[in-house]
N, C-alpha and C. Protein backbone atom coordinates (compact mmCIF):
# COMPACT_ATOMS: atom_id res chain seq x y z
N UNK A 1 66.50 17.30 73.87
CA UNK A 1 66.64 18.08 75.10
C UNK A 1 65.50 19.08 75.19
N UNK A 2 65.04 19.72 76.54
CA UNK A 2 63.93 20.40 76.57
C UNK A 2 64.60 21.52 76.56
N UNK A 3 64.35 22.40 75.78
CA UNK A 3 64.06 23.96 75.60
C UNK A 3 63.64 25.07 75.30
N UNK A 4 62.25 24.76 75.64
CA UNK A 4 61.57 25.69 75.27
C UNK A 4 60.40 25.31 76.74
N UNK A 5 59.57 26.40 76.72
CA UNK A 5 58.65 26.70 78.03
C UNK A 5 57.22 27.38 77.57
N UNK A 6 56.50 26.25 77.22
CA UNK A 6 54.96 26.29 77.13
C UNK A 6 53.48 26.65 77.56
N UNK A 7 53.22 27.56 78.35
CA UNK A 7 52.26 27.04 79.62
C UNK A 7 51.18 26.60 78.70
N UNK A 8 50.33 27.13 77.22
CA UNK A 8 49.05 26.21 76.83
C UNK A 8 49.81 25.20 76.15
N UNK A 9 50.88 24.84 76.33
CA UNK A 9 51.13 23.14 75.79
C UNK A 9 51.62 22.60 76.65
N UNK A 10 51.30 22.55 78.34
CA UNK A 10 51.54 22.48 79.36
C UNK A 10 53.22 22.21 80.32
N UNK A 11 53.63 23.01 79.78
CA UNK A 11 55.06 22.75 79.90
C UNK A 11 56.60 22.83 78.81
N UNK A 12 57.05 22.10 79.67
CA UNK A 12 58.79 21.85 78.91
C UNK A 12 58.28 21.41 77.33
N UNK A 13 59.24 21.97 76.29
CA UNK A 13 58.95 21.08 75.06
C UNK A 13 60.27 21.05 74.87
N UNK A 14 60.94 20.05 73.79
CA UNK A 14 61.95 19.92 72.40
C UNK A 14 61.60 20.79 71.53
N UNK A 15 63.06 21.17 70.74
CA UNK A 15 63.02 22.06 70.16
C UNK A 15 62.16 21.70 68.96
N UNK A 16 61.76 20.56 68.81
CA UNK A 16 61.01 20.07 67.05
C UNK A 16 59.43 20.67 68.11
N UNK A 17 59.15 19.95 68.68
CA UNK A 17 58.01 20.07 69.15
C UNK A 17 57.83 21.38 69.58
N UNK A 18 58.83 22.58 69.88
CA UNK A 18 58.10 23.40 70.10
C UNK A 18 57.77 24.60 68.98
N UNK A 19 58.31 24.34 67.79
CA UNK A 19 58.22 25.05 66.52
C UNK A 19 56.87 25.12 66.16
N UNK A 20 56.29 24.37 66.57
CA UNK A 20 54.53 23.85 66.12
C UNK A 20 53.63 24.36 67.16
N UNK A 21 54.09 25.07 68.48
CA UNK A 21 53.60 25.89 69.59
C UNK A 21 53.65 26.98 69.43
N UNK A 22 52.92 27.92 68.77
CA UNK A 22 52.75 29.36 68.86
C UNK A 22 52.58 29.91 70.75
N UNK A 23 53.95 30.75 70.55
CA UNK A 23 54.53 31.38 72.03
C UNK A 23 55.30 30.47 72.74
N UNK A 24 55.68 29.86 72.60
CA UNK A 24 56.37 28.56 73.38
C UNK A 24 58.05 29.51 73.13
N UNK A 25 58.27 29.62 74.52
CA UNK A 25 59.26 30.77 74.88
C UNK A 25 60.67 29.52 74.89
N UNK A 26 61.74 30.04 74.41
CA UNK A 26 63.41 29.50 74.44
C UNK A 26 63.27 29.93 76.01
N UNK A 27 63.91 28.20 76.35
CA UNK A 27 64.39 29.09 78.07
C UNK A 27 65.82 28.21 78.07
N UNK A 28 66.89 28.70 79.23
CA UNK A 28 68.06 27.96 79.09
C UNK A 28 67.57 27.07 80.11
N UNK A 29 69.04 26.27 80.69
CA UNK A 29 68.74 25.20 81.63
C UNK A 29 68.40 25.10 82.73
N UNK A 30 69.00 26.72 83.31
CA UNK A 30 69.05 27.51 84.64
C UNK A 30 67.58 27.74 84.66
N UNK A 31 66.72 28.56 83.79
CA UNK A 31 65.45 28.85 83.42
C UNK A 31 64.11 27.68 83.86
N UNK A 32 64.78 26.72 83.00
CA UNK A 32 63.96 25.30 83.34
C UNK A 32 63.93 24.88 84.49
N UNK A 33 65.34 24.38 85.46
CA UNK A 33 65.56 24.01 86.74
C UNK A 33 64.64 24.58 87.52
N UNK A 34 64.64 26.20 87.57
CA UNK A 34 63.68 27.45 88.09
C UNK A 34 62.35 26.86 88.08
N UNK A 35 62.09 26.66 87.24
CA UNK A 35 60.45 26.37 86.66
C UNK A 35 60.40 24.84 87.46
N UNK A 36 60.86 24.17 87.36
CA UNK A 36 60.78 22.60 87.99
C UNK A 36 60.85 22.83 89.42
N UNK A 37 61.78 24.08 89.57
CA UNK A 37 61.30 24.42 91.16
C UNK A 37 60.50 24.67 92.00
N UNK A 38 59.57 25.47 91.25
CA UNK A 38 58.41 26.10 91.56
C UNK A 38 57.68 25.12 91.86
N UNK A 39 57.56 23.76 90.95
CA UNK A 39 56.61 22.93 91.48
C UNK A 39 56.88 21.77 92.59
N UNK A 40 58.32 21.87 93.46
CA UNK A 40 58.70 21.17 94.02
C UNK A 40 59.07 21.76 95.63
N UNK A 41 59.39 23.35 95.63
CA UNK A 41 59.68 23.73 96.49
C UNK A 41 58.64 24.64 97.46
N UNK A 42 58.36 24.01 98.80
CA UNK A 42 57.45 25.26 99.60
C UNK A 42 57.89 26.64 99.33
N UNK A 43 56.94 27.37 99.94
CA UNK A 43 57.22 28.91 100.06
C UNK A 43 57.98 29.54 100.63
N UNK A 44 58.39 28.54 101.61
CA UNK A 44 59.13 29.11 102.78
C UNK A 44 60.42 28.68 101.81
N UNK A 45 60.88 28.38 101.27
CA UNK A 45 61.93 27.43 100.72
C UNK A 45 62.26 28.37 99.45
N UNK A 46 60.80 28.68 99.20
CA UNK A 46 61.39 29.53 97.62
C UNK A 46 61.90 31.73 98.15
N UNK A 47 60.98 31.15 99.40
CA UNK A 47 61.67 33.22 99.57
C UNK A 47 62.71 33.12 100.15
N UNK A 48 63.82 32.37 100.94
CA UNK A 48 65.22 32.23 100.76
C UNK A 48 65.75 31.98 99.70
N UNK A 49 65.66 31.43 98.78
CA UNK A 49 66.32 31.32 97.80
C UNK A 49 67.36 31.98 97.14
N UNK A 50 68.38 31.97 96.68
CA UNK A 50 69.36 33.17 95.89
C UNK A 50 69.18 33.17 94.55
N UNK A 51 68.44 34.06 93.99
CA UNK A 51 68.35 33.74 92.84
C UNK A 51 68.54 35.12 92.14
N UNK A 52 68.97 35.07 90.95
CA UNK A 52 69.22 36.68 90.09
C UNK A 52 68.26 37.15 89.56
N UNK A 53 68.34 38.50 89.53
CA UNK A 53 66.98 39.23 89.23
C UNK A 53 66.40 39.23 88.11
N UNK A 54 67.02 39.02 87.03
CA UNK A 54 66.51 38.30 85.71
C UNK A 54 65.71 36.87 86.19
N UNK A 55 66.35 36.06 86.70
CA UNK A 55 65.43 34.62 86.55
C UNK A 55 64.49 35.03 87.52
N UNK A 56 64.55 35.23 88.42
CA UNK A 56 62.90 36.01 89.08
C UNK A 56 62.03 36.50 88.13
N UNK A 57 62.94 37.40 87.30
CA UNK A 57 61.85 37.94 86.58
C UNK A 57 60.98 37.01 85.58
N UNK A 58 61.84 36.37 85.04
CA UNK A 58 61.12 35.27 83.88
C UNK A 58 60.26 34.51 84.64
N UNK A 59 60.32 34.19 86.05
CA UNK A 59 60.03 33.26 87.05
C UNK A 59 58.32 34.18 87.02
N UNK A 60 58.36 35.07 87.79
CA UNK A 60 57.37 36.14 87.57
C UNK A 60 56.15 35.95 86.30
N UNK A 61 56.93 35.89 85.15
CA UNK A 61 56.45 36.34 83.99
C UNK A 61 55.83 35.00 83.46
N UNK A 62 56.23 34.36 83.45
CA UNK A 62 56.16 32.73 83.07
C UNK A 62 54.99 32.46 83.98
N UNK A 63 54.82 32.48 85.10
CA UNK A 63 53.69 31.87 85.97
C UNK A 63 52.72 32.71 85.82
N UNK A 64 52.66 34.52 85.22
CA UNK A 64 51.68 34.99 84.93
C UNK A 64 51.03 34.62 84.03
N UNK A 65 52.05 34.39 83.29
CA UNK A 65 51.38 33.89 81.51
C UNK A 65 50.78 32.22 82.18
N UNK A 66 51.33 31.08 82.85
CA UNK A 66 50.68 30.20 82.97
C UNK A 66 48.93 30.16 83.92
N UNK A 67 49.28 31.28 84.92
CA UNK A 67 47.65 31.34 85.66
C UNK A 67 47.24 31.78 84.51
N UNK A 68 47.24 32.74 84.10
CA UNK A 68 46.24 33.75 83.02
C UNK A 68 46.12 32.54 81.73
N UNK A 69 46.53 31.40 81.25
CA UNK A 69 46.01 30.67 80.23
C UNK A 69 45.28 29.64 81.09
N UNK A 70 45.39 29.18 82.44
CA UNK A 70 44.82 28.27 82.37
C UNK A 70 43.86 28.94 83.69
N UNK A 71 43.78 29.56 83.88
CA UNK A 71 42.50 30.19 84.96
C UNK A 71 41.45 30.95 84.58
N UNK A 72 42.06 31.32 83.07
CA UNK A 72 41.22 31.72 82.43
C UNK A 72 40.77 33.24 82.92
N UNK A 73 41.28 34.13 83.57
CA UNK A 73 41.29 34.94 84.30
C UNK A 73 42.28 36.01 84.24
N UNK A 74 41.89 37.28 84.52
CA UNK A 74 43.11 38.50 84.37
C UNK A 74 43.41 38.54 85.50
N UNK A 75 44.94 38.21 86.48
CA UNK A 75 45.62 38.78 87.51
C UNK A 75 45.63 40.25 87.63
N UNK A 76 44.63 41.05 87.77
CA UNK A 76 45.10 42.58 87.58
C UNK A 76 46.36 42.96 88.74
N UNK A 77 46.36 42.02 90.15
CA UNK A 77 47.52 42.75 91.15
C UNK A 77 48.33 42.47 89.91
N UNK A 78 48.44 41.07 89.50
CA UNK A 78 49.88 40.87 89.42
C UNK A 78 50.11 41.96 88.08
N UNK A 79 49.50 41.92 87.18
CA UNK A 79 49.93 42.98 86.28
C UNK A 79 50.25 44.37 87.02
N UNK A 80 49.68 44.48 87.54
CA UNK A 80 50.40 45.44 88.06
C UNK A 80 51.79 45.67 88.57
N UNK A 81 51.61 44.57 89.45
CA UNK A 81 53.08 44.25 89.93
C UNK A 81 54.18 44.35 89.01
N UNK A 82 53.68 43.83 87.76
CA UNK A 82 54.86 43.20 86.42
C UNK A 82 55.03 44.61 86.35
N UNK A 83 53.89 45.66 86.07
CA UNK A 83 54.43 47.07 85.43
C UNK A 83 55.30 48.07 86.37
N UNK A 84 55.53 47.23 88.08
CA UNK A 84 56.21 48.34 88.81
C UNK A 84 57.94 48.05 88.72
């Protein structure tokens, strides 16, 4: 089963496989679904959404950490954002 959440090992891992990923974050199922969302749902689709303020937040945090490894680049808004 996938549980764990990778962005430099590009994604979902198993728990064997993700022991061998330095930072490869535990996420639950709700967590994952979230994440599979992101790549399936427009914008307009994701700012209705109901979602709790924790999984936003991981939602948030998770896609910072994935631009910033693979853009190679510092988001300074978004850090910012994370620190308000």
């Amino acid at each position: 089963a996938l549980t764990y959440f990778s962005p430099a090992a590009g994604g979902a891992l198993c728990g064997s496989c993700a022991h061998e990923i330095e930072g490869a974050l535990e996420v639950t199922p709700l967590e994952l679904s979230w994440l599979s969302s992101l790549l399936k749902l427009t914008f307009d689709q994701l700012v209705v959404a109901e979602i709790a303020s924790e999984t936003a937040l991981f939602l948030l945090t998770s896609a910072h950490i994935w631009a910033a490894t693979h853009l190679e680049a510092r988001l300074k808004a978004f850090e910012f954002l994370l620190s308000i």
